[in-house]
C-alpha atoms as a PDB file:
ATOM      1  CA  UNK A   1       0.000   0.000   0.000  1.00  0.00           C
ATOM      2  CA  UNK A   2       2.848   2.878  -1.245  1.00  0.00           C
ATOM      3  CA  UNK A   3       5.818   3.454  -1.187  1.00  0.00           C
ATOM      4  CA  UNK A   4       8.224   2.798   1.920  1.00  0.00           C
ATOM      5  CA  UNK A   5       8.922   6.345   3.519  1.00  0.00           C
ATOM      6  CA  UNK A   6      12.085   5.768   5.457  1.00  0.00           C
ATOM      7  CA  UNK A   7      14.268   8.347   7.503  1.00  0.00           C
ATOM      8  CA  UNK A   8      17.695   9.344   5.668  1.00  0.00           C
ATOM      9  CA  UNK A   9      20.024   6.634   7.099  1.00  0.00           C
ATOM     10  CA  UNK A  10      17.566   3.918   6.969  1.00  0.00           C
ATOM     11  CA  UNK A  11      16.889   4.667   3.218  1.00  0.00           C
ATOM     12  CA  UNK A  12      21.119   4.688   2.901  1.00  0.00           C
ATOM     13  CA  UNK A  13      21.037   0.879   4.186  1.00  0.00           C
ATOM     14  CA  UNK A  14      18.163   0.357   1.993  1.00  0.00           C
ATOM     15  CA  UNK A  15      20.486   1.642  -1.216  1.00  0.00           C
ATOM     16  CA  UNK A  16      23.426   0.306  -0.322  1.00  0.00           C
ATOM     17  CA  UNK A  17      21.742  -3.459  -0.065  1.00  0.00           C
ATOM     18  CA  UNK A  18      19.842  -2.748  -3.332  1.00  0.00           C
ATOM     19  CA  UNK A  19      22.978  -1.571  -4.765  1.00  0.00           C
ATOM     20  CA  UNK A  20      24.587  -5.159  -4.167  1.00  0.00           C
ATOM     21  CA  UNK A  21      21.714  -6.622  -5.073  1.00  0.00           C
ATOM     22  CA  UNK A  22      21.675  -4.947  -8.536  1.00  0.00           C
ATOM     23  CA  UNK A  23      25.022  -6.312  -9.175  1.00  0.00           C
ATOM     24  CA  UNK A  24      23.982  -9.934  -8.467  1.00  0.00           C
ATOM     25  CA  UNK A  25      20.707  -9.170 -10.318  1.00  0.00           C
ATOM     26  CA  UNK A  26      21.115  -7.277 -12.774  1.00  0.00           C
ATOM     27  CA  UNK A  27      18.255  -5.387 -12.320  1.00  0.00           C
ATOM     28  CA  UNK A  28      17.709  -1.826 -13.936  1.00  0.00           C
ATOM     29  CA  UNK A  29      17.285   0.485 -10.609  1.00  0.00           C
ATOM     30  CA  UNK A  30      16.202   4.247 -11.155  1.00  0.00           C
ATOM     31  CA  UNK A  31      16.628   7.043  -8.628  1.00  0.00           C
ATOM     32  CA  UNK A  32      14.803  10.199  -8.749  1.00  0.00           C
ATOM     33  CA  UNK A  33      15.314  13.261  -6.855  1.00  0.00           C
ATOM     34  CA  UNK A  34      12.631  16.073  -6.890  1.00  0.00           C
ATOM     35  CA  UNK A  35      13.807  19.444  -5.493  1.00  0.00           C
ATOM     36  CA  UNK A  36      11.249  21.870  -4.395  1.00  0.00           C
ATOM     37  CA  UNK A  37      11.099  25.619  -4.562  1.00  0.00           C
ATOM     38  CA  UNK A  38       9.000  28.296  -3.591  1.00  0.00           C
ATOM     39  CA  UNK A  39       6.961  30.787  -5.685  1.00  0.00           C
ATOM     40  CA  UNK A  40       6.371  34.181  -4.436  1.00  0.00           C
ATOM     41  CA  UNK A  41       2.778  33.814  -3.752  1.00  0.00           C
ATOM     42  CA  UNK A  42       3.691  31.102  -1.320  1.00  0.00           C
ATOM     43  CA  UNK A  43       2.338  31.237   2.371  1.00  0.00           C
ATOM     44  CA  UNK A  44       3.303  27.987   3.701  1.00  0.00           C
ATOM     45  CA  UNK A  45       6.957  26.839   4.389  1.00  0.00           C
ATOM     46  CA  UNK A  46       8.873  25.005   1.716  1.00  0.00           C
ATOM     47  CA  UNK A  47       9.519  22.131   4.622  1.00  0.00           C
ATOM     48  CA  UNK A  48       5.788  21.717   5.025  1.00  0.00           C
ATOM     49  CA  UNK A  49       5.256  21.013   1.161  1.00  0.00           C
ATOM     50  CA  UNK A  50       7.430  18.649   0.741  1.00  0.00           C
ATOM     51  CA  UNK A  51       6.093  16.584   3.394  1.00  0.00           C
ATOM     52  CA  UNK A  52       2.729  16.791   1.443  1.00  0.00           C
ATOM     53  CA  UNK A  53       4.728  15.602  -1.818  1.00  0.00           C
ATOM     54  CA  UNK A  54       6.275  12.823  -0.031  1.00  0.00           C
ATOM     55  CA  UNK A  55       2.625  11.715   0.973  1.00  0.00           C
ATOM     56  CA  UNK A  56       1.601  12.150  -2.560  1.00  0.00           C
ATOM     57  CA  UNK A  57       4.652   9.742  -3.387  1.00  0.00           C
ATOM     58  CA  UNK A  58       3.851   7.401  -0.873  1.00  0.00           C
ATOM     59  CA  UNK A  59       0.454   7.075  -2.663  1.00  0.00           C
ATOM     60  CA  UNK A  60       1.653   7.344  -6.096  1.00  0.00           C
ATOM     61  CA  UNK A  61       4.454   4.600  -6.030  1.00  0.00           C
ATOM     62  CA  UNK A  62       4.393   0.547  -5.505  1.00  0.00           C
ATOM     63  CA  UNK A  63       5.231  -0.881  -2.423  1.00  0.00           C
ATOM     64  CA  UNK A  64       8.776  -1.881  -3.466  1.00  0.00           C
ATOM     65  CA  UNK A  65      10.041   1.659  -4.177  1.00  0.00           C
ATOM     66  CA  UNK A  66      11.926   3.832  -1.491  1.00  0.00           C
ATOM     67  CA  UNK A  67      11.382   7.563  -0.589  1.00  0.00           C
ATOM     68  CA  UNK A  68      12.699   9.688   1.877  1.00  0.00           C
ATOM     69  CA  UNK A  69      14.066  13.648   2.567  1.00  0.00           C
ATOM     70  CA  UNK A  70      16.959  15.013   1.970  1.00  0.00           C
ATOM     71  CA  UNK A  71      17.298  18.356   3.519  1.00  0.00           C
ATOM     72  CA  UNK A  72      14.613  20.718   3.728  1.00  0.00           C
ATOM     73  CA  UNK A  73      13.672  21.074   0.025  1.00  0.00           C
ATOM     74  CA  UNK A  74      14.530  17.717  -1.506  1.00  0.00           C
ATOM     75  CA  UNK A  75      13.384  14.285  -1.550  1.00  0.00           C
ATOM     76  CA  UNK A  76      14.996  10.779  -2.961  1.00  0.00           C
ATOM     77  CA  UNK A  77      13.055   8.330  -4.434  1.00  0.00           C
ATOM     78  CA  UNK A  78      14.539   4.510  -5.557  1.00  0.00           C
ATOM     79  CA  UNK A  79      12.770   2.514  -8.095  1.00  0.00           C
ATOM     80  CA  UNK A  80      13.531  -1.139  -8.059  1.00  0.00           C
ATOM     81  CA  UNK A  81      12.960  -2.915 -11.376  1.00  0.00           C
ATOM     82  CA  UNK A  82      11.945   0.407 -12.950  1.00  0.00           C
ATOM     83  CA  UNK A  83      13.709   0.928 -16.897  1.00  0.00           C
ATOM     84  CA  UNK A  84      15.244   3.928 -17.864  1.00  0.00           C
ATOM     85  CA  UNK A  85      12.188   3.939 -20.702  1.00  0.00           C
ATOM     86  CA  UNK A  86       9.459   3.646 -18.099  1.00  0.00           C
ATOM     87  CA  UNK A  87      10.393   6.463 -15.701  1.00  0.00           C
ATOM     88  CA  UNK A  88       8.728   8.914 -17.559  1.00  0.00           C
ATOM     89  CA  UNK A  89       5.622   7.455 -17.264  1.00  0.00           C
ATOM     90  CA  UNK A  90       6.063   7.420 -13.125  1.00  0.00           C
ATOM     91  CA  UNK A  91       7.202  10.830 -13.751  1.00  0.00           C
ATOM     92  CA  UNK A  92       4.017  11.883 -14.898  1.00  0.00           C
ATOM     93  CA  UNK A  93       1.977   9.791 -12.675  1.00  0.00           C
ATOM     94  CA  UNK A  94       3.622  11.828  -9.266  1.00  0.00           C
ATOM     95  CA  UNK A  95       3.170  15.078 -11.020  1.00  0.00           C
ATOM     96  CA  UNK A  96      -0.729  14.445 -12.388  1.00  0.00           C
ATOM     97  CA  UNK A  97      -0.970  13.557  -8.410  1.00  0.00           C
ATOM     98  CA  UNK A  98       0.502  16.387  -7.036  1.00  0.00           C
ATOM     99  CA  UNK A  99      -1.066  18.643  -8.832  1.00  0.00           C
ATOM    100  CA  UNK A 100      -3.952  17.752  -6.972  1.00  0.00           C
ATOM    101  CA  UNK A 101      -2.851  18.659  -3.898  1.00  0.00           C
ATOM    102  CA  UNK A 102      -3.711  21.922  -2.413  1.00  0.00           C
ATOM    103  CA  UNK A 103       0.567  23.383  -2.017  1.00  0.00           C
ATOM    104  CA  UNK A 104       0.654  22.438  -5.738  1.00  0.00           C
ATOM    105  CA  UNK A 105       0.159  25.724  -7.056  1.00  0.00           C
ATOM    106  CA  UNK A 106       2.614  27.655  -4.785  1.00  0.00           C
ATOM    107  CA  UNK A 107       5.740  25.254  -5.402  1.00  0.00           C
ATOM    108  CA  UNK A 108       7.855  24.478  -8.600  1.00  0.00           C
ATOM    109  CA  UNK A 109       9.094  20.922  -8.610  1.00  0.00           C
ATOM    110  CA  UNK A 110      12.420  19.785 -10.474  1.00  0.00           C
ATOM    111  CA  UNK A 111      13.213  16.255 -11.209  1.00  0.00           C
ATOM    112  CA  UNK A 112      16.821  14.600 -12.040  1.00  0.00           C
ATOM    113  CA  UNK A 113      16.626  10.795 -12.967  1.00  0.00           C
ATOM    114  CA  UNK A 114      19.204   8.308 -12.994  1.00  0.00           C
ATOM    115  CA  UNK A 115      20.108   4.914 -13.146  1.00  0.00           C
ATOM    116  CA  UNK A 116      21.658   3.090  -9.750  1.00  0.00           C
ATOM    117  CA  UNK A 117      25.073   1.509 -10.646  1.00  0.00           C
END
């Protein structure tokens, strides 16, 4: 039911075990990292939106995947078994999600993809 939400050092065991698991596995492993900035018009803290994105991720991703903060304006996400060609589509899926939720409109969200090695 979503996506594990783990605290920072948890979620660096978590890598680091699905990074040595990838090399056994072969697996293709994604990581995304959304950064989240203000826009002027913005009356809540930055802090307290991205703890609403991170709920929308926990709702928007499987089970499997990992998420967790990094600093006050950035989150981590790792998707196990996820293609390079694919991530787009969970891409879009976060994004339709989010911008459902009422901070939407007052944040701009960046998003840098990659592949675990």
């Amino acid at each position: 039911r979503g996506a594990f939400v783990l605290p920072f050092e948890r979620f660096q065991t978590a890598s680091q075990f699905l990074s040595r698991l990838n090399i056994n596995y072969q697996k293709e492993i994604c990581l995304l990292l959304f950064s989240i900035k203000e826009k002027e018009h913005a009356v809540i803290p930055v802090e307290d939106a991205l703890d609403e994105f991170i709920e929308v991720l926990g709702l928007s991703l499987r089970q499997s995947d990992l998420v967790t903060k990094n600093g006050k304006n950035q989150c981590l996400v790792i998707l196990p078994e996820t293609s390079s060609q694919n991530v787009g589509v969970v891409k879009e899926r976060i994004m339709k999600k989010w911008e459902e939720a009422d901070s939407s409109a007052m944040f701009d969200i960046k998003i840098e993809s990659g592949k675990m090695e």
